[in-house]
Protein backbone atom coordinates (compact mmCIF):
# COMPACT_ATOMS: atom_id res chain seq x y z
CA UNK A 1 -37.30 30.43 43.91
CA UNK A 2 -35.11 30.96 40.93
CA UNK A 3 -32.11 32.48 40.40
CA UNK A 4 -31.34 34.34 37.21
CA UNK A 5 -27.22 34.99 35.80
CA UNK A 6 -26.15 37.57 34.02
CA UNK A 7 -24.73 35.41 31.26
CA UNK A 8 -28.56 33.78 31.31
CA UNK A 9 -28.29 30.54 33.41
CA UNK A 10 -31.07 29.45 35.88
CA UNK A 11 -30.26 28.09 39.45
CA UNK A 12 -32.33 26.74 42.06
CA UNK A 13 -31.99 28.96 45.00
CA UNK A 14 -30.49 27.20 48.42
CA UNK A 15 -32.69 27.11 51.30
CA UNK A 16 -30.21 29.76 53.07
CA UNK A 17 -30.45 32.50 50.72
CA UNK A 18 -33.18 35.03 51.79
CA UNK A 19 -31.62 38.42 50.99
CA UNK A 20 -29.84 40.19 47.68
CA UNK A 21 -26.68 40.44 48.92
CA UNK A 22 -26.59 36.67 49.26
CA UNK A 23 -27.90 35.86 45.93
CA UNK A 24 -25.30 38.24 44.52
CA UNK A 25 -22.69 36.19 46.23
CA UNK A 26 -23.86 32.99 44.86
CA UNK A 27 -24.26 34.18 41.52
CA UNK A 28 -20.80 35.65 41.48
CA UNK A 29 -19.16 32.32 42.84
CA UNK A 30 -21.01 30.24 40.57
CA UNK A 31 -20.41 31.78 37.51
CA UNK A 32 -16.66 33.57 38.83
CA UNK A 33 -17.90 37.14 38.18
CA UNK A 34 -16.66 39.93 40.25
CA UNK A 35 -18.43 40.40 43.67
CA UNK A 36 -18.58 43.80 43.58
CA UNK A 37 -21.95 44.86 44.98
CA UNK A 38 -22.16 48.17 43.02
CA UNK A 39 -21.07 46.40 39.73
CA UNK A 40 -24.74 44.25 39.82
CA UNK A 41 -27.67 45.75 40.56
CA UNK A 42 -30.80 42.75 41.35
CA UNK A 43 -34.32 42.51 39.98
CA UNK A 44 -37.53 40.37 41.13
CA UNK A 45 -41.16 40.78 39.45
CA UNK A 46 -40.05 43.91 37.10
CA UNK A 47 -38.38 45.78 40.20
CA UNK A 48 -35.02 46.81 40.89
CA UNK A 49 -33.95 45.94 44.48
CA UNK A 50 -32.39 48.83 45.99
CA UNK A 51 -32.15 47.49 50.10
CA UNK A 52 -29.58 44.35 49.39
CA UNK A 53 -29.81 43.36 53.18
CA UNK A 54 -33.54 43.06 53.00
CA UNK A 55 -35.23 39.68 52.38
CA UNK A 56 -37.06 38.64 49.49
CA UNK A 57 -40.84 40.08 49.67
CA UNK A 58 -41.87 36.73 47.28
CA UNK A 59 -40.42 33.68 45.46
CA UNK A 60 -40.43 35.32 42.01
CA UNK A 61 -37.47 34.61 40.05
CA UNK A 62 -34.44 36.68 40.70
CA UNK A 63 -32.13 38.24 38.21
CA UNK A 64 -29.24 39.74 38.67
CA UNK A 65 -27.79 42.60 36.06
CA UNK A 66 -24.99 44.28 35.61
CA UNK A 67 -25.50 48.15 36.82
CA UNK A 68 -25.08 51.45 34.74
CA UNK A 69 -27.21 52.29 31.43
CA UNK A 70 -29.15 55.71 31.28
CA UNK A 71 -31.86 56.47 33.20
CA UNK A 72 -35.17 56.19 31.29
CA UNK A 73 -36.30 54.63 27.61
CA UNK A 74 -36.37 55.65 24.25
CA UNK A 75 -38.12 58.72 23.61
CA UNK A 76 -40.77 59.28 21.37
CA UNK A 77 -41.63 55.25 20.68
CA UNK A 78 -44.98 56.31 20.80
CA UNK A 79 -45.28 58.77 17.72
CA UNK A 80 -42.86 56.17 15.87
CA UNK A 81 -45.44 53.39 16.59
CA UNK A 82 -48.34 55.74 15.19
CA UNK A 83 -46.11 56.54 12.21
CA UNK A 84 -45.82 52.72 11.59
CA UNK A 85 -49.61 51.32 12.27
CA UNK A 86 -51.09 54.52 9.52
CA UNK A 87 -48.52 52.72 6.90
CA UNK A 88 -49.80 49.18 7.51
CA UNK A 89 -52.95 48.22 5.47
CA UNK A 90 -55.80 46.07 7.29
CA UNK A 91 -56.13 42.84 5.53
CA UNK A 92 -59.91 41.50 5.20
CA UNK A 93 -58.75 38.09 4.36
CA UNK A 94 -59.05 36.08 7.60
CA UNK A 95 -59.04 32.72 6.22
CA UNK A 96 -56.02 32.08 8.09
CA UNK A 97 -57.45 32.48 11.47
CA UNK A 98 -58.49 29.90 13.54
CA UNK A 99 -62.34 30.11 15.16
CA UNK A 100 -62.49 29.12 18.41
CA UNK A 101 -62.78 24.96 18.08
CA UNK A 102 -59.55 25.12 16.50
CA UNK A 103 -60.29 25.19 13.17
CA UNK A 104 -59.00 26.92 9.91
CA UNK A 105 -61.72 29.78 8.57
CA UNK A 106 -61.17 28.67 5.26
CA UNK A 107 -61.75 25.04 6.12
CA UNK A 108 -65.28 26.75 7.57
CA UNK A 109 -65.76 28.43 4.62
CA UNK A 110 -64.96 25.96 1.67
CA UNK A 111 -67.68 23.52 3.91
CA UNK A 112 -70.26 26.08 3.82
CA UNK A 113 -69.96 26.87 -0.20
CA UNK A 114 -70.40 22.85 -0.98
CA UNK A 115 -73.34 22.76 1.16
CA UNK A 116 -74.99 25.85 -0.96
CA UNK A 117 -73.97 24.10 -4.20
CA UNK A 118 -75.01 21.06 -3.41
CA UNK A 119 -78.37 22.86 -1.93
CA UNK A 120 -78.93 24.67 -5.34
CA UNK A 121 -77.65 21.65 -7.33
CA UNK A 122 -82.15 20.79 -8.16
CA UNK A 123 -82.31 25.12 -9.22
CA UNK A 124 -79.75 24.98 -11.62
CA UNK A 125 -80.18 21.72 -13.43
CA UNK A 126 -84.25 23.39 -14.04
CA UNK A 127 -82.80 26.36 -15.24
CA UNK A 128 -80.63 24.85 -17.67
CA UNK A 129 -83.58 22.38 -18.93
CA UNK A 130 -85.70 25.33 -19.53
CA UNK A 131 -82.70 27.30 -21.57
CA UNK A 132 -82.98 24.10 -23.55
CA UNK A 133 -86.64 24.38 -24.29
CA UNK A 134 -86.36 28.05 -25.05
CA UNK A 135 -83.59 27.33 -27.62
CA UNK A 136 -85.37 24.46 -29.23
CA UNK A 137 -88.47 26.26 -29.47
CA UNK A 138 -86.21 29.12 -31.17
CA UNK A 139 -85.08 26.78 -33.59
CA UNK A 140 -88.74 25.29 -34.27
CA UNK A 141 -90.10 28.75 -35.52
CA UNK A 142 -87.52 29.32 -37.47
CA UNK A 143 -87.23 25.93 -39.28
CA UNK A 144 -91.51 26.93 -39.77
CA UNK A 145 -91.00 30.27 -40.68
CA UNK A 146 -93.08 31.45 -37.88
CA UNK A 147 -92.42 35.48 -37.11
CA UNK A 148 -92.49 35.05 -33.44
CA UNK A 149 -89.18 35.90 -32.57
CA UNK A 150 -88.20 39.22 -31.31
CA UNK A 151 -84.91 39.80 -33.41
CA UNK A 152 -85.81 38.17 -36.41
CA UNK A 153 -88.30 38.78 -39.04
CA UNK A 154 -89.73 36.53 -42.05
CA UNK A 155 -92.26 37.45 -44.76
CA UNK A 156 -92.28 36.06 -48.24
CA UNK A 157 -94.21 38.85 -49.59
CA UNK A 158 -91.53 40.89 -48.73
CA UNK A 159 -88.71 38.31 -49.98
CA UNK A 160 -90.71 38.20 -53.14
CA UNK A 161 -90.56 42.29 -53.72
CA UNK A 162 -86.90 42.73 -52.59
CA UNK A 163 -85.67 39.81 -54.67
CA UNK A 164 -87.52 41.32 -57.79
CA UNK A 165 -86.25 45.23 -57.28
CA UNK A 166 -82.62 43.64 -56.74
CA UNK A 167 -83.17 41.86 -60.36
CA UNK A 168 -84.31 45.39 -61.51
CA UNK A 169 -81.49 47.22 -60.30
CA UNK A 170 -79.24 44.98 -62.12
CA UNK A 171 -80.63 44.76 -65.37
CA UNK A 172 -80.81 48.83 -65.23
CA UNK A 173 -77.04 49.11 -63.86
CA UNK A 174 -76.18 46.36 -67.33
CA UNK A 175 -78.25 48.39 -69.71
CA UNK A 176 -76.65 52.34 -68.05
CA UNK A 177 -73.09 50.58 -68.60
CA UNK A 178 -73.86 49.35 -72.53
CA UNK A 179 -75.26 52.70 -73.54
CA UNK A 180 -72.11 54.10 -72.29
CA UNK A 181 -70.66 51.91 -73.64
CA UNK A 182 -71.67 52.14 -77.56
CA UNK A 183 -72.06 56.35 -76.81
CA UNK A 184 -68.44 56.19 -76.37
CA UNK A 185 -67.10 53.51 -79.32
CA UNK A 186 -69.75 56.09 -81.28
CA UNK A 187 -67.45 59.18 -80.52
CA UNK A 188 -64.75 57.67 -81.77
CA UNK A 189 -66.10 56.58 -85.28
CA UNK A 190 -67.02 60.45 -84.78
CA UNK A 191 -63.46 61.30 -84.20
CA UNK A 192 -61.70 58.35 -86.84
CA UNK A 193 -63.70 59.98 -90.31
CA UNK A 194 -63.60 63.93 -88.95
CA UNK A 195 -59.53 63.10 -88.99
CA UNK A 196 -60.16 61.18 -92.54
CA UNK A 197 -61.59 63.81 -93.96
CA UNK A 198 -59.08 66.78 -92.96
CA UNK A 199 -56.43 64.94 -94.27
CA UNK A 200 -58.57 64.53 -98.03
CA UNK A 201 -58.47 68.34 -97.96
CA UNK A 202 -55.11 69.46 -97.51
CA UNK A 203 -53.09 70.53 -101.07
CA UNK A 204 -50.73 68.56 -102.25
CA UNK A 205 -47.23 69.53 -101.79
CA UNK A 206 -44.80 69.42 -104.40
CA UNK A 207 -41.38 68.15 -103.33
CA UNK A 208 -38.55 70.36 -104.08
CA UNK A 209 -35.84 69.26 -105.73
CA UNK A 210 -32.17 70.63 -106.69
CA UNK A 211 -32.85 72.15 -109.98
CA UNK A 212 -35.99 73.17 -108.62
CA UNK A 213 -34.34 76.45 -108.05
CA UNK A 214 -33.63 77.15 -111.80
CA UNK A 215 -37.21 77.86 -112.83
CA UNK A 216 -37.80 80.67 -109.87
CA UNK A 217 -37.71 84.00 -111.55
CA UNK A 218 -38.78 83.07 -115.32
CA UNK A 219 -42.39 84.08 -115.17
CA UNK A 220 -41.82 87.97 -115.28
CA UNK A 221 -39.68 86.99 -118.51
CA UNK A 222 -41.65 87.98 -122.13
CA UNK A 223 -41.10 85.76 -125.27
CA UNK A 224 -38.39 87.77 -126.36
CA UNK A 225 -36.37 87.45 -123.80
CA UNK A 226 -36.72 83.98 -123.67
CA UNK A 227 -35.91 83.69 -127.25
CA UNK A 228 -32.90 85.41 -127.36
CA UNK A 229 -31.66 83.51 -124.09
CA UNK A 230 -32.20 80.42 -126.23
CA UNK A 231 -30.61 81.28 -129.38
CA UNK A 232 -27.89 82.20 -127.34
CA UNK A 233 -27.57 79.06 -125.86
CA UNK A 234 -27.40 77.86 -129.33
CA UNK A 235 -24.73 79.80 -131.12
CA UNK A 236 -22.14 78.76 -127.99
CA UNK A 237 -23.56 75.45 -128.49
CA UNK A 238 -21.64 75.35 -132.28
CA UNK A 239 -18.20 74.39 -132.14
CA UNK A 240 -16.08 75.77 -135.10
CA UNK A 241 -14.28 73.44 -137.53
């Protein structure tokens, strides 16, 4: 039988100890702890002692503890422990785990994949030969022109006709763009001799020029007026001697 310290140190328990009280003693000399028997408080196999001068019932370890605390545990460590496991998320990778030789699921798991591949290795080495043929067949009917495929389509009836409307389009878009063409250099010859030709027609306009204003008034004028204007003009012309 073992004997247990409070400050965690293990003794071998002398032939002569066969009661608590004597334990407590032993403990308390070994490890110079008071002896007071109602300052410790002795445990064996999850049970509090409560009969000191009573032997030992086993050889289970004993462990002595100093006495006081509260009565009881925590409460409500249940509804905490319910709060905590609806938070935590169940993993589904168990390649971690060990199976039950001792070794690693993933080591299990990576073994059985390169046994599949290498099991499937003859499948997919047809299935690529046959994408092969299928391509090079592909590219056989259309080097011969051969409308077997599903998305592609050759007939040179067909080239013929569309190549031949395209050329008729285009000459038809050329000859719609030179008609405009010469309809509009046409509306301005148009334009060029109607302008020519207004400016033949106007009057010619005298231009005025300072003595211009002399003349105005001399056609309601008779002859005899004009006469007698000019003999006037005359006479003070003749300087006297």
């Amino acid at each position: 039988m073992f004997l247990k310290s409070p400050l965690g140190k293990s003794y071998c328990c002398p032939p002569h100890i066969s009661t608590p009280a004597e334990a407590l003693q032993f403990i308390c000399q070994a490890e110079n702890l008071p002896g007071l028997p109602t300052s410790w408080r002795i445990e064996q196999n999850g049970k509090f002692l409560t009969n000191n001068q009573e032997p030992f019932s086993s050889d289970g370890t004993v462990t002595v503890l100093p006495s006081g605390g509260l009565p009881g545990g925590k409460g409500g460590f249940g509804s905490l422990l319910r709060a905590i496991g609806a938070q935590i998320e169940k993993t589904t990778n168990h390649e971690a785990m060990r199976d039950l030789s001792g070794r690693r699921q993933r080591d299990v798991n990576n073994e059985k994949r390169v046994r599949d591949y290498v099991a499937k290795q003859g499948e997919r080495e047809k299935e690529e030969k046959e994408k092969k043929e299928v391509k090079m067949e592909k590219l056989r009917r259309f080097v011969e022109g051969e409308n077997k495929d599903k998305h592609s389509f050759s007939d040179p009836l067909y080239d013929k006709a569309r190549s031949e409307v395209e050329e008729k389009v285009h000459d038809a878009v050329e000859a719609a763009m030179k008609a405009a063409t010469e309809k509009k250099e046409d509306n301005k010859t148009d334009l060029k001799r109607k302008g020519e030709g207004s400016k033949s027609e106007e009057p010619i306009k005298k231009k005025k020029t300072g003595l211009d204003w002399m003349g105005e008034g001399l056609d309601d004028l008779s002859d005899s007026d004009l006469s007698d204007s000019a003999d006037e003009e005359e006479g003070s012309a003749v300087v006297p001697v």
